[in-house]
PDB file of N, CA and C in Angstrom:
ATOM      1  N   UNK A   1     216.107 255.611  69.004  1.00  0.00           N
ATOM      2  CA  UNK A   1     215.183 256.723  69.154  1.00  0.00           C
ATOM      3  C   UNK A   1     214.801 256.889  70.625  1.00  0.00           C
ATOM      4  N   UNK A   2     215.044 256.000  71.215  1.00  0.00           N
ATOM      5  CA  UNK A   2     214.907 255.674  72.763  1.00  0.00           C
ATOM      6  C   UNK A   2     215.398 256.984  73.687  1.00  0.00           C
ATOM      7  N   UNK A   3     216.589 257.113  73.023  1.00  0.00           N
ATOM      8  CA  UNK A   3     216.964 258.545  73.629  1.00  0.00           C
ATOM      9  C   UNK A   3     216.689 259.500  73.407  1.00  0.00           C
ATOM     10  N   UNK A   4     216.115 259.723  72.546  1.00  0.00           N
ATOM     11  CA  UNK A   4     215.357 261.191  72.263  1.00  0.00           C
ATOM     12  C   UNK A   4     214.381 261.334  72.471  1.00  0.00           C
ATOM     13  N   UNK A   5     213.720 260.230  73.302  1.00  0.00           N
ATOM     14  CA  UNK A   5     212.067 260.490  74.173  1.00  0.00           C
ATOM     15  C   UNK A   5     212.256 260.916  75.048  1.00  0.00           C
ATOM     16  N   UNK A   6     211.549 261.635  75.576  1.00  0.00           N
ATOM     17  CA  UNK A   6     211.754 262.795  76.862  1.00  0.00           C
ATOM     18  C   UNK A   6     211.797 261.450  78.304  1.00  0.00           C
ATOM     19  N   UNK A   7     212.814 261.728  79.008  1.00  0.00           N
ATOM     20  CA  UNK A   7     213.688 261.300  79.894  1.00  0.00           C
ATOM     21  C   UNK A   7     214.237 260.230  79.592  1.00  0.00           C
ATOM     22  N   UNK A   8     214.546 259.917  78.130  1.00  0.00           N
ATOM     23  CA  UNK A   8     215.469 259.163  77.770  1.00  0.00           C
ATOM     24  C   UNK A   8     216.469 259.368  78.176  1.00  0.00           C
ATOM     25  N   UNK A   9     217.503 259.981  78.249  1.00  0.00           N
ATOM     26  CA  UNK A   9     219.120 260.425  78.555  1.00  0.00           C
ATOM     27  C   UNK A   9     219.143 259.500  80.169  1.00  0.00           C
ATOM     28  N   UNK A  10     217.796 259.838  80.558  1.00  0.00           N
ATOM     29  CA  UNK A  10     217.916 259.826  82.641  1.00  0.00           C
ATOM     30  C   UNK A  10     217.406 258.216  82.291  1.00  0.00           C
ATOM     31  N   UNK A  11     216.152 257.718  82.132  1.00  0.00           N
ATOM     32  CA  UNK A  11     216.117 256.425  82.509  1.00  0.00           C
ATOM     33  C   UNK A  11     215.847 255.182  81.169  1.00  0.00           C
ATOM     34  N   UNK A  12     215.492 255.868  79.885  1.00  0.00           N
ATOM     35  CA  UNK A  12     215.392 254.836  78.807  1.00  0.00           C
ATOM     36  C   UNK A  12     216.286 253.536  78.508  1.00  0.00           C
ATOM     37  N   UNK A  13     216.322 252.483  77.763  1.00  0.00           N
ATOM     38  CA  UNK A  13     217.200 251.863  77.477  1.00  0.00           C
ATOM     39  C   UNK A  13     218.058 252.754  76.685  1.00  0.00           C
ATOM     40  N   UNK A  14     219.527 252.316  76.293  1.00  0.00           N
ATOM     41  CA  UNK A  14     221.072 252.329  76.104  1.00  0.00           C
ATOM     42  C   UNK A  14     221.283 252.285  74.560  1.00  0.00           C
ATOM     43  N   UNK A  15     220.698 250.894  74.715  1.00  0.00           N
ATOM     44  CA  UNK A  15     220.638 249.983  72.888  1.00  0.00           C
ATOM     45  C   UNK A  15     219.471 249.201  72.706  1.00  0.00           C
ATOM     46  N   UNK A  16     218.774 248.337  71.895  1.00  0.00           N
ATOM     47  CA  UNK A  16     218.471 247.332  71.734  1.00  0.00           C
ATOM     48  C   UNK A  16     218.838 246.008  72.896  1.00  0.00           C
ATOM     49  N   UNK A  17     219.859 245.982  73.438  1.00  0.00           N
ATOM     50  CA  UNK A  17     220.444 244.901  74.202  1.00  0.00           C
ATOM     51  C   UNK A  17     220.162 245.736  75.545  1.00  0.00           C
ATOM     52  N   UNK A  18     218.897 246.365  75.766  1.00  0.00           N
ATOM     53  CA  UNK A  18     218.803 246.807  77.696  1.00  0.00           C
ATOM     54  C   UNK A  18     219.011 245.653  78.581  1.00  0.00           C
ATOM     55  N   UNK A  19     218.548 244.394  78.127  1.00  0.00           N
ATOM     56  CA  UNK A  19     218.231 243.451  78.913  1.00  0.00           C
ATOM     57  C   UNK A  19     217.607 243.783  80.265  1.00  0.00           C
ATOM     58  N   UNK A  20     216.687 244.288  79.826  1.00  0.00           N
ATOM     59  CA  UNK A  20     215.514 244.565  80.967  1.00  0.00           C
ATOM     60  C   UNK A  20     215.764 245.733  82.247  1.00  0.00           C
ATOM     61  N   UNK A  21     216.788 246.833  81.542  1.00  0.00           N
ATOM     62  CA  UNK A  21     217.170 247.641  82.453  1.00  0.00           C
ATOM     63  C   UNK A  21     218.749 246.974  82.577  1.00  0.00           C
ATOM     64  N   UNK A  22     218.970 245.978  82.720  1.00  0.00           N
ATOM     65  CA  UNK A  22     220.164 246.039  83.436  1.00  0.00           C
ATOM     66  C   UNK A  22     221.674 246.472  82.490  1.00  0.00           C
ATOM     67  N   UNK A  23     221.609 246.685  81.156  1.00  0.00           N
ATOM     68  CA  UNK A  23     222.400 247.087  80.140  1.00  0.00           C
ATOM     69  C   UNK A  23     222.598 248.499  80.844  1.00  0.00           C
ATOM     70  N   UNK A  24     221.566 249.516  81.277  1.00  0.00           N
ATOM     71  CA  UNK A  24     221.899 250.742  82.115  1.00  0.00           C
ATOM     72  C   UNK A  24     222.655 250.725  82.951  1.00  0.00           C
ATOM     73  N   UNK A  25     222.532 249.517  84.101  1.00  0.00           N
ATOM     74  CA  UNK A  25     222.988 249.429  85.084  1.00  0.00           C
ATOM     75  C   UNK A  25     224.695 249.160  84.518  1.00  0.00           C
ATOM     76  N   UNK A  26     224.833 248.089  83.703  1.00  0.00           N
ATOM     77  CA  UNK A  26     226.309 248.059  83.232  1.00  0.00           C
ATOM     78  C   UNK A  26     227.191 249.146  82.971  1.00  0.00           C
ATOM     79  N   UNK A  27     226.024 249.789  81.516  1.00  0.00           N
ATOM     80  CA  UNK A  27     226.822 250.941  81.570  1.00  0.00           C
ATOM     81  C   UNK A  27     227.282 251.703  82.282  1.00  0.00           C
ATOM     82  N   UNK A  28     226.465 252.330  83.272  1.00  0.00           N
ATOM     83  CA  UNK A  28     226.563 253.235  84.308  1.00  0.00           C
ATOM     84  C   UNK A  28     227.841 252.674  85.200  1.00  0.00           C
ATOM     85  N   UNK A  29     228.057 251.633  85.248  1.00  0.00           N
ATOM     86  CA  UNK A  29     229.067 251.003  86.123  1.00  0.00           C
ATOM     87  C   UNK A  29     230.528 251.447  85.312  1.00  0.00           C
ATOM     88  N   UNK A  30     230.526 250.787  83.752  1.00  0.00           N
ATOM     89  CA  UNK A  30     232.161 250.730  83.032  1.00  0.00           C
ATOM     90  C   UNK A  30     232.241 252.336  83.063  1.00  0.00           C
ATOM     91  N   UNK A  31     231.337 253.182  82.731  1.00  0.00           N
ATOM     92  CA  UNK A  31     231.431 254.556  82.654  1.00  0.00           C
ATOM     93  C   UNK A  31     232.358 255.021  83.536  1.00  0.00           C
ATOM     94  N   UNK A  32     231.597 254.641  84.994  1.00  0.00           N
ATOM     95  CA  UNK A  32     232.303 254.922  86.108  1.00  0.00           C
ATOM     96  C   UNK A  32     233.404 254.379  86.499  1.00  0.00           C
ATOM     97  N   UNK A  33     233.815 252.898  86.398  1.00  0.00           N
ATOM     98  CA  UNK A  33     235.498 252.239  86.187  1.00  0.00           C
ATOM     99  C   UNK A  33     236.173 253.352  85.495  1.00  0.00           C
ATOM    100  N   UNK A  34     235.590 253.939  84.371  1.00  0.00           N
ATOM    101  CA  UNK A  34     236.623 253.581  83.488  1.00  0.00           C
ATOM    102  C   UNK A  34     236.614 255.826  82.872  1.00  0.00           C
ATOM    103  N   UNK A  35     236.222 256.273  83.985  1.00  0.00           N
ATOM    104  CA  UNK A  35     236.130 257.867  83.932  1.00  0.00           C
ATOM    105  C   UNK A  35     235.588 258.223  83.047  1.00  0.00           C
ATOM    106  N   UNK A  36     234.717 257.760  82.142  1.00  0.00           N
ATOM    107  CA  UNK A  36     234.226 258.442  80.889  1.00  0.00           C
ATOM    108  C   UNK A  36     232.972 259.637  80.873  1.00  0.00           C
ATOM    109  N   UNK A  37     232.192 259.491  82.017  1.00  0.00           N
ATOM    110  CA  UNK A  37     231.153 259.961  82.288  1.00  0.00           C
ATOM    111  C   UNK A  37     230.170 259.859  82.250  1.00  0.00           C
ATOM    112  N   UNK A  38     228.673 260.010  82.757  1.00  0.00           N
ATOM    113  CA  UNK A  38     227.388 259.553  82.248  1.00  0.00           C
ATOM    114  C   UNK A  38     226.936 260.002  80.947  1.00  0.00           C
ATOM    115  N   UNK A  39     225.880 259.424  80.371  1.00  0.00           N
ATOM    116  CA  UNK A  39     225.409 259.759  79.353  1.00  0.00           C
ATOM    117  C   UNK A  39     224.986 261.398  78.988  1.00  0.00           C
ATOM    118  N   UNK A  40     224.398 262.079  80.311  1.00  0.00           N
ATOM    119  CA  UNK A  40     223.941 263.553  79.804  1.00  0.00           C
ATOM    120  C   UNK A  40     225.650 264.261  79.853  1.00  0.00           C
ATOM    121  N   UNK A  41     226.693 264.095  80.602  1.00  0.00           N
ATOM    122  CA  UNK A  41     228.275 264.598  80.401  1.00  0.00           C
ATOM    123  C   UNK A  41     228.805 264.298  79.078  1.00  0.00           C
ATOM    124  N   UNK A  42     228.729 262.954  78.566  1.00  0.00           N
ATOM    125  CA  UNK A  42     228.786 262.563  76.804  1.00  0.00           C
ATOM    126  C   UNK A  42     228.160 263.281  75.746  1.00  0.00           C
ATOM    127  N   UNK A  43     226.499 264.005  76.084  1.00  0.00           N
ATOM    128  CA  UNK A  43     225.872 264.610  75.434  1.00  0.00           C
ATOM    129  C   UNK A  43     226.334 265.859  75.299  1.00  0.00           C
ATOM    130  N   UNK A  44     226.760 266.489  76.727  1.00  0.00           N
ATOM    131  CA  UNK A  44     227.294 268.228  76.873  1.00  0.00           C
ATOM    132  C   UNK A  44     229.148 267.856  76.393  1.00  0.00           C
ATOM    133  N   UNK A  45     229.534 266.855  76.038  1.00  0.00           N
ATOM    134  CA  UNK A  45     231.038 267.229  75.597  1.00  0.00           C
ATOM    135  C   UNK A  45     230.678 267.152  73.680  1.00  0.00           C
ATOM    136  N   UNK A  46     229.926 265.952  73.354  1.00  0.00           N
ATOM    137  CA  UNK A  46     229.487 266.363  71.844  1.00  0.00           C
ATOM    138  C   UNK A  46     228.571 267.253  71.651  1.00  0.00           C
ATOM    139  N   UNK A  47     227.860 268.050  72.295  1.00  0.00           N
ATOM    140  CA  UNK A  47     227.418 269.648  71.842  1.00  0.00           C
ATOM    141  C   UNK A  47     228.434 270.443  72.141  1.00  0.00           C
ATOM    142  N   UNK A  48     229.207 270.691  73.149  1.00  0.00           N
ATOM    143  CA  UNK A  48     230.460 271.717  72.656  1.00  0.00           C
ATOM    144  C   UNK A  48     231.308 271.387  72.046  1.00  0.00           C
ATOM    145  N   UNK A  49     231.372 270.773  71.387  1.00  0.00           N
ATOM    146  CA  UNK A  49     232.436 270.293  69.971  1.00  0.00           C
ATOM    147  C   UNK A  49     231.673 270.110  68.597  1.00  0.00           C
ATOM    148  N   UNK A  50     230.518 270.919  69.111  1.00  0.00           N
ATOM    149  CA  UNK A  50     229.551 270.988  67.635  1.00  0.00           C
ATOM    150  C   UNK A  50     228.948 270.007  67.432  1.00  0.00           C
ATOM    151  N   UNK A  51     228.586 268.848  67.731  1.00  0.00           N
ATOM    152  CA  UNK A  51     227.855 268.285  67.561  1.00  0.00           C
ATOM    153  C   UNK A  51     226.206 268.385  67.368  1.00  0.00           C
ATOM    154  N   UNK A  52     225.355 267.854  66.387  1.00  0.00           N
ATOM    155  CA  UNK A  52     224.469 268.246  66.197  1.00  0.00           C
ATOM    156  C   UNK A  52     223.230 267.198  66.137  1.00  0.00           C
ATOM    157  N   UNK A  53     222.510 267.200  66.875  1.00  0.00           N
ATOM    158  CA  UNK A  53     221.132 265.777  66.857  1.00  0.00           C
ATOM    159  C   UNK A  53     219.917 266.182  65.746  1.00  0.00           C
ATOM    160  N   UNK A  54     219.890 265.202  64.845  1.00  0.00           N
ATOM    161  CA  UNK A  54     218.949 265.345  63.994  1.00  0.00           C
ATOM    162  C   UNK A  54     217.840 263.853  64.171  1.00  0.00           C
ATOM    163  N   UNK A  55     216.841 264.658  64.203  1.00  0.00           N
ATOM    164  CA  UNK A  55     215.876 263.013  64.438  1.00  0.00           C
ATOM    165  C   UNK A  55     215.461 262.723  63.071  1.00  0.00           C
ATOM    166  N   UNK A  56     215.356 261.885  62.826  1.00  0.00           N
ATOM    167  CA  UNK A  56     214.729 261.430  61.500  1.00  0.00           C
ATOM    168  C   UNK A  56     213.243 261.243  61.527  1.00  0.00           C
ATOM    169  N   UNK A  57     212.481 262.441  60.792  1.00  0.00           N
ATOM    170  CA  UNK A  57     211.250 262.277  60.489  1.00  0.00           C
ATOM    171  C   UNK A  57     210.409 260.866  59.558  1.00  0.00           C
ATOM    172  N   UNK A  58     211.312 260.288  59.367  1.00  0.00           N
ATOM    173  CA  UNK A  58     210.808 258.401  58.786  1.00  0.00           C
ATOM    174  C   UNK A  58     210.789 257.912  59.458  1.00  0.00           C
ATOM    175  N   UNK A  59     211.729 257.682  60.617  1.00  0.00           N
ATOM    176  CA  UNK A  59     211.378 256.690  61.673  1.00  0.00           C
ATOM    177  C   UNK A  59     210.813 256.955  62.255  1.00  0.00           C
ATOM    178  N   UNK A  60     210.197 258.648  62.586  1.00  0.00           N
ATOM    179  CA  UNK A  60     209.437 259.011  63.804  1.00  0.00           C
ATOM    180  C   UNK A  60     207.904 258.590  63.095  1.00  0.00           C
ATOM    181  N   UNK A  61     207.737 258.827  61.787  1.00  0.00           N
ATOM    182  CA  UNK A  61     206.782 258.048  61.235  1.00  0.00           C
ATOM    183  C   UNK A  61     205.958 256.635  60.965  1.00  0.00           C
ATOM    184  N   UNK A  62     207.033 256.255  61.194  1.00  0.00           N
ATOM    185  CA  UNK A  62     207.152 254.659  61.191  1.00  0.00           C
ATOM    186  C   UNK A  62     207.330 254.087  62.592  1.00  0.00           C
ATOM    187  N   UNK A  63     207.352 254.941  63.694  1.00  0.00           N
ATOM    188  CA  UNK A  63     207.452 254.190  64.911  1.00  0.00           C
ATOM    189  C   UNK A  63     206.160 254.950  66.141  1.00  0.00           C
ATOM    190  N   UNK A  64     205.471 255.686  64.615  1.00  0.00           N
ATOM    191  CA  UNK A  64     204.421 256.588  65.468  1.00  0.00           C
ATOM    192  C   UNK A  64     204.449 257.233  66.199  1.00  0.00           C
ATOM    193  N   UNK A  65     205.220 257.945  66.479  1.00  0.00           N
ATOM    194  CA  UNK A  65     206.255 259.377  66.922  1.00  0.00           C
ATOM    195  C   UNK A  65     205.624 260.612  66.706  1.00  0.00           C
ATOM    196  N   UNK A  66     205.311 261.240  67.467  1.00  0.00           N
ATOM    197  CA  UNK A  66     205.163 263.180  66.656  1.00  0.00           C
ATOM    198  C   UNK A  66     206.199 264.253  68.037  1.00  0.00           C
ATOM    199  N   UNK A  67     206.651 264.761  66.894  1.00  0.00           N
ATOM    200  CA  UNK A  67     207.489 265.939  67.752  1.00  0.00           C
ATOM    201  C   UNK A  67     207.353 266.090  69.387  1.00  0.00           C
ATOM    202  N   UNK A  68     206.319 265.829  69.690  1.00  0.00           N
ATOM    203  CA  UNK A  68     205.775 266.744  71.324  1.00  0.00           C
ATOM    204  C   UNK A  68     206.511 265.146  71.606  1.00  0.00           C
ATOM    205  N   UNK A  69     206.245 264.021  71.403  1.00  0.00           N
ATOM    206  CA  UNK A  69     206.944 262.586  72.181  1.00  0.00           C
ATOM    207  C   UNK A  69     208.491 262.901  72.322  1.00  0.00           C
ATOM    208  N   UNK A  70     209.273 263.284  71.911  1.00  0.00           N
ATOM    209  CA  UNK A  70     210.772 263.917  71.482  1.00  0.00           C
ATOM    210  C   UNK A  70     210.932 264.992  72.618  1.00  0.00           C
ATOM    211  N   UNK A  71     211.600 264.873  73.567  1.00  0.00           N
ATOM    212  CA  UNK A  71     212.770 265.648  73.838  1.00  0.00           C
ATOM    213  C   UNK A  71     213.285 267.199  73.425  1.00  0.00           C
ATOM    214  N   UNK A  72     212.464 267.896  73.058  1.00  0.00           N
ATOM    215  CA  UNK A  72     213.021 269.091  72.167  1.00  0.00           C
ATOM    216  C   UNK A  72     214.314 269.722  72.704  1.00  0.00           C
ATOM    217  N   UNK A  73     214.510 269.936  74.096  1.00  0.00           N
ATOM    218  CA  UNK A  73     215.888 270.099  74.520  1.00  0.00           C
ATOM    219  C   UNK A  73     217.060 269.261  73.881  1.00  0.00           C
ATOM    220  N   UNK A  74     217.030 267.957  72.685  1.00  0.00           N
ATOM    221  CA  UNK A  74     218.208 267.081  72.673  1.00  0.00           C
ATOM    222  C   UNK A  74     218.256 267.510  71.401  1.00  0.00           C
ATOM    223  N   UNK A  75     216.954 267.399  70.822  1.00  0.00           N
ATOM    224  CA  UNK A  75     217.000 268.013  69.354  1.00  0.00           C
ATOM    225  C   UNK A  75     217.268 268.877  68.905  1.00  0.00           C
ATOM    226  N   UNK A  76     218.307 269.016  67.619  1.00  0.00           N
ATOM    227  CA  UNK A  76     218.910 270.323  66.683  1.00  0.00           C
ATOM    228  C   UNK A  76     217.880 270.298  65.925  1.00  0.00           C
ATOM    229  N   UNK A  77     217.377 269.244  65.242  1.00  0.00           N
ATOM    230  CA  UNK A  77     216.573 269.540  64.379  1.00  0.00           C
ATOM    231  C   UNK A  77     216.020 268.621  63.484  1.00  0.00           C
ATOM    232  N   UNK A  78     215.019 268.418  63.100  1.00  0.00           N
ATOM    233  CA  UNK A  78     214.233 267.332  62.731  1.00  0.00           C
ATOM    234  C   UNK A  78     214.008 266.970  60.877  1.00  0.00           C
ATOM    235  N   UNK A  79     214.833 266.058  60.202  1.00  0.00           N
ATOM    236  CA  UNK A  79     214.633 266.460  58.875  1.00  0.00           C
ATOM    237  C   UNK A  79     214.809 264.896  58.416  1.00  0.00           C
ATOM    238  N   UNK A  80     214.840 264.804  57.248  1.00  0.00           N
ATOM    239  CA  UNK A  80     214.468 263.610  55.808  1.00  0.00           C
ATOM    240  C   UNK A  80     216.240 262.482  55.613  1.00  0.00           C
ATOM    241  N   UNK A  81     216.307 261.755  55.589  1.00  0.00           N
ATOM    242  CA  UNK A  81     217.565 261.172  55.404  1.00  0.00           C
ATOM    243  C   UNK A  81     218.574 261.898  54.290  1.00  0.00           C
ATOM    244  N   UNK A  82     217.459 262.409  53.145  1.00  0.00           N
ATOM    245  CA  UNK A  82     218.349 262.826  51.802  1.00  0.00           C
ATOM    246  C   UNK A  82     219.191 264.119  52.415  1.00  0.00           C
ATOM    247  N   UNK A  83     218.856 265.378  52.923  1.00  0.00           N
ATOM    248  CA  UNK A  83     219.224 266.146  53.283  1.00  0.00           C
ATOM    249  C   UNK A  83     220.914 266.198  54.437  1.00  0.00           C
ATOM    250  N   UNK A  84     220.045 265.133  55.452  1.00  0.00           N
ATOM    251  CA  UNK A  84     221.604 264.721  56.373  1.00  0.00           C
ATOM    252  C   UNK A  84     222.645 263.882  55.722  1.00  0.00           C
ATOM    253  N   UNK A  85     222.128 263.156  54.757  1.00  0.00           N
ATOM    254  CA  UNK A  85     223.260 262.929  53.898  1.00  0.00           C
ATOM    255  C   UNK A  85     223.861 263.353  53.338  1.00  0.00           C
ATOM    256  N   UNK A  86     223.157 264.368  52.801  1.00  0.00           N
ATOM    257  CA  UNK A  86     224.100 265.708  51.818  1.00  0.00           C
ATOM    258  C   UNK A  86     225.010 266.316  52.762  1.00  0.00           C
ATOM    259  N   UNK A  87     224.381 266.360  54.033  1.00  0.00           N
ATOM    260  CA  UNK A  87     225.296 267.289  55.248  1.00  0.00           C
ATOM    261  C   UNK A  87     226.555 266.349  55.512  1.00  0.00           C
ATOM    262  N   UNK A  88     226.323 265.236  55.756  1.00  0.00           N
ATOM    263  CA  UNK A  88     227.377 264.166  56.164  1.00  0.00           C
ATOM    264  C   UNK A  88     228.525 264.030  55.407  1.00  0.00           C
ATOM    265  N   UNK A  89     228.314 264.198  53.919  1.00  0.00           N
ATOM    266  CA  UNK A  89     229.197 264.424  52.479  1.00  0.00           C
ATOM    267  C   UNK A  89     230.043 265.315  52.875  1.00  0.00           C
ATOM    268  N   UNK A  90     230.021 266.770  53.010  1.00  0.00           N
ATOM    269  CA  UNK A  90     230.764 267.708  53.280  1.00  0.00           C
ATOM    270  C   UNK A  90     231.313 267.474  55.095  1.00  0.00           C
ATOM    271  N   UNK A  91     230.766 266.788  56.138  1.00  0.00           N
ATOM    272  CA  UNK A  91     231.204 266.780  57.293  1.00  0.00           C
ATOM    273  C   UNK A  91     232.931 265.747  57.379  1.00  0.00           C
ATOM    274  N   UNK A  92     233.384 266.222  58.820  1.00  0.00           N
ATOM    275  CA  UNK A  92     234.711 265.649  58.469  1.00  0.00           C
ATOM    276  C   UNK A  92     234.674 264.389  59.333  1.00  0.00           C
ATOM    277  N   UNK A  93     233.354 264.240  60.159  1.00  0.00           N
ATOM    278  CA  UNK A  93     232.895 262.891  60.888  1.00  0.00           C
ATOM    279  C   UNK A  93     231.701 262.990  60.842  1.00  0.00           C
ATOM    280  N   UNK A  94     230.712 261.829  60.216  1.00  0.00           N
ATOM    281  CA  UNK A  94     229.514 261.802  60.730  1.00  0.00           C
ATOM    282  C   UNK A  94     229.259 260.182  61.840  1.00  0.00           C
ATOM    283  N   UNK A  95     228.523 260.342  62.245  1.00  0.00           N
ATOM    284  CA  UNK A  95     228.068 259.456  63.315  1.00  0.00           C
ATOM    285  C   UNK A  95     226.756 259.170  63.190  1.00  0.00           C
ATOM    286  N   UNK A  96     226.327 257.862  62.997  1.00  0.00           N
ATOM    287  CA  UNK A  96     224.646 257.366  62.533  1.00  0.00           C
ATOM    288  C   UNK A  96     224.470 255.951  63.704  1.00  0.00           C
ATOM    289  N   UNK A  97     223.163 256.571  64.415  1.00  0.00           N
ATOM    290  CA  UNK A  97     223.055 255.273  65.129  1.00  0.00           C
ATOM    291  C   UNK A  97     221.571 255.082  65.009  1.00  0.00           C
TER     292      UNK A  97
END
Protein backbone atom coordinates (compact mmCIF):
# COMPACT_ATOMS: atom_id res chain seq x y z
CA UNK A 1 0.00 0.00 0.00
CA UNK A 2 3.21 1.94 0.40
CA UNK A 3 2.90 2.92 -3.09
CA UNK A 4 -0.17 4.31 -3.32
CA UNK A 5 0.55 6.96 -0.60
CA UNK A 6 1.14 10.11 -2.14
CA UNK A 7 4.91 10.24 -3.09
CA UNK A 8 5.15 6.75 -2.86
CA UNK A 9 6.24 5.96 -6.57
CA UNK A 10 9.23 8.95 -5.80
CA UNK A 11 10.48 8.02 -2.27
CA UNK A 12 8.37 5.16 -0.24
CA UNK A 13 9.68 1.73 0.39
CA UNK A 14 9.69 -1.01 -2.71
CA UNK A 15 8.48 -4.11 -0.49
CA UNK A 16 8.41 -5.11 2.98
CA UNK A 17 12.31 -5.86 2.65
CA UNK A 18 13.28 -1.69 2.28
CA UNK A 19 15.92 -2.38 4.65
CA UNK A 20 15.90 1.02 5.78
CA UNK A 21 15.81 2.73 2.40
CA UNK A 22 18.47 0.90 0.96
CA UNK A 23 16.16 -1.89 -0.99
CA UNK A 24 15.38 1.61 -3.14
CA UNK A 25 18.71 2.25 -3.55
CA UNK A 26 19.23 -1.48 -5.01
CA UNK A 27 16.51 -1.30 -6.99
CA UNK A 28 17.16 1.85 -8.58
CA UNK A 29 20.63 0.48 -9.35
CA UNK A 30 19.52 -3.35 -11.17
CA UNK A 31 16.80 -1.16 -12.94
CA UNK A 32 19.47 0.82 -14.29
CA UNK A 33 22.13 -2.29 -15.09
CA UNK A 34 19.73 -3.94 -16.44
CA UNK A 35 17.44 -1.10 -18.79
CA UNK A 36 14.19 -1.74 -17.28
CA UNK A 37 13.34 1.64 -16.04
CA UNK A 38 12.28 3.43 -12.88
CA UNK A 39 9.33 2.73 -11.11
CA UNK A 40 7.00 5.84 -12.40
CA UNK A 41 8.31 4.44 -16.47
CA UNK A 42 6.95 0.74 -15.12
CA UNK A 43 3.78 2.51 -13.98
CA UNK A 44 3.26 4.61 -17.51
CA UNK A 45 4.14 1.23 -19.61
CA UNK A 46 1.30 -0.84 -17.39
CA UNK A 47 -1.27 2.03 -17.84
CA UNK A 48 -0.83 2.02 -21.58
CA UNK A 49 -1.36 -1.56 -21.87
CA UNK A 50 -4.47 -1.15 -19.77
CA UNK A 51 -3.55 -1.72 -16.77
CA UNK A 52 -5.69 -0.80 -13.96
CA UNK A 53 -4.90 0.12 -9.93
CA UNK A 54 -7.53 -0.79 -7.60
CA UNK A 55 -6.89 -0.09 -3.84
CA UNK A 56 -8.57 -2.22 -1.59
CA UNK A 57 -10.98 -0.55 0.70
CA UNK A 58 -10.19 -3.49 3.68
CA UNK A 59 -6.86 -2.83 3.93
CA UNK A 60 -7.24 0.85 3.70
CA UNK A 61 -9.51 0.10 6.68
CA UNK A 62 -7.48 -1.94 8.52
CA UNK A 63 -4.32 0.07 8.09
CA UNK A 64 -6.30 3.35 8.86
CA UNK A 65 -6.19 4.79 5.52
CA UNK A 66 -8.93 7.24 4.03
CA UNK A 67 -8.91 8.16 0.38
CA UNK A 68 -7.27 11.84 0.73
CA UNK A 69 -3.86 9.55 2.31
CA UNK A 70 -3.86 7.74 -1.38
CA UNK A 71 -2.41 9.11 -4.31
CA UNK A 72 -5.55 9.73 -6.43
CA UNK A 73 -3.40 10.24 -9.57
CA UNK A 74 -2.28 6.18 -9.24
CA UNK A 75 -5.70 5.17 -8.46
CA UNK A 76 -8.38 3.63 -11.03
CA UNK A 77 -10.44 2.98 -8.44
CA UNK A 78 -11.20 1.99 -5.04
CA UNK A 79 -13.45 -1.20 -4.30
CA UNK A 80 -14.17 -4.62 -2.00
CA UNK A 81 -12.03 -7.86 -2.82
CA UNK A 82 -15.41 -9.75 -3.99
CA UNK A 83 -15.91 -7.48 -6.92
CA UNK A 84 -11.98 -7.52 -8.27
CA UNK A 85 -12.25 -10.98 -8.11
CA UNK A 86 -15.12 -11.31 -10.22
CA UNK A 87 -13.05 -8.88 -12.57
CA UNK A 88 -9.88 -11.07 -12.35
CA UNK A 89 -12.17 -14.32 -13.44
CA UNK A 90 -12.93 -12.89 -16.80
CA UNK A 91 -9.25 -11.01 -17.08
CA UNK A 92 -6.54 -12.75 -19.23
CA UNK A 93 -3.76 -11.66 -16.43
CA UNK A 94 -4.39 -10.52 -13.12
CA UNK A 95 -1.60 -9.31 -10.88
CA UNK A 96 -2.14 -9.08 -6.84
CA UNK A 97 0.46 -7.65 -4.64
Amino acid sequence: MGLLMRGGLDGGPLSRYNFLGLGRLIFKAMTRRSDVGDINGLMEDYRSLGGRVVACEFSMDMMGLERSDLDASIIDEYGAIGPYIRKGLDADVTVVT
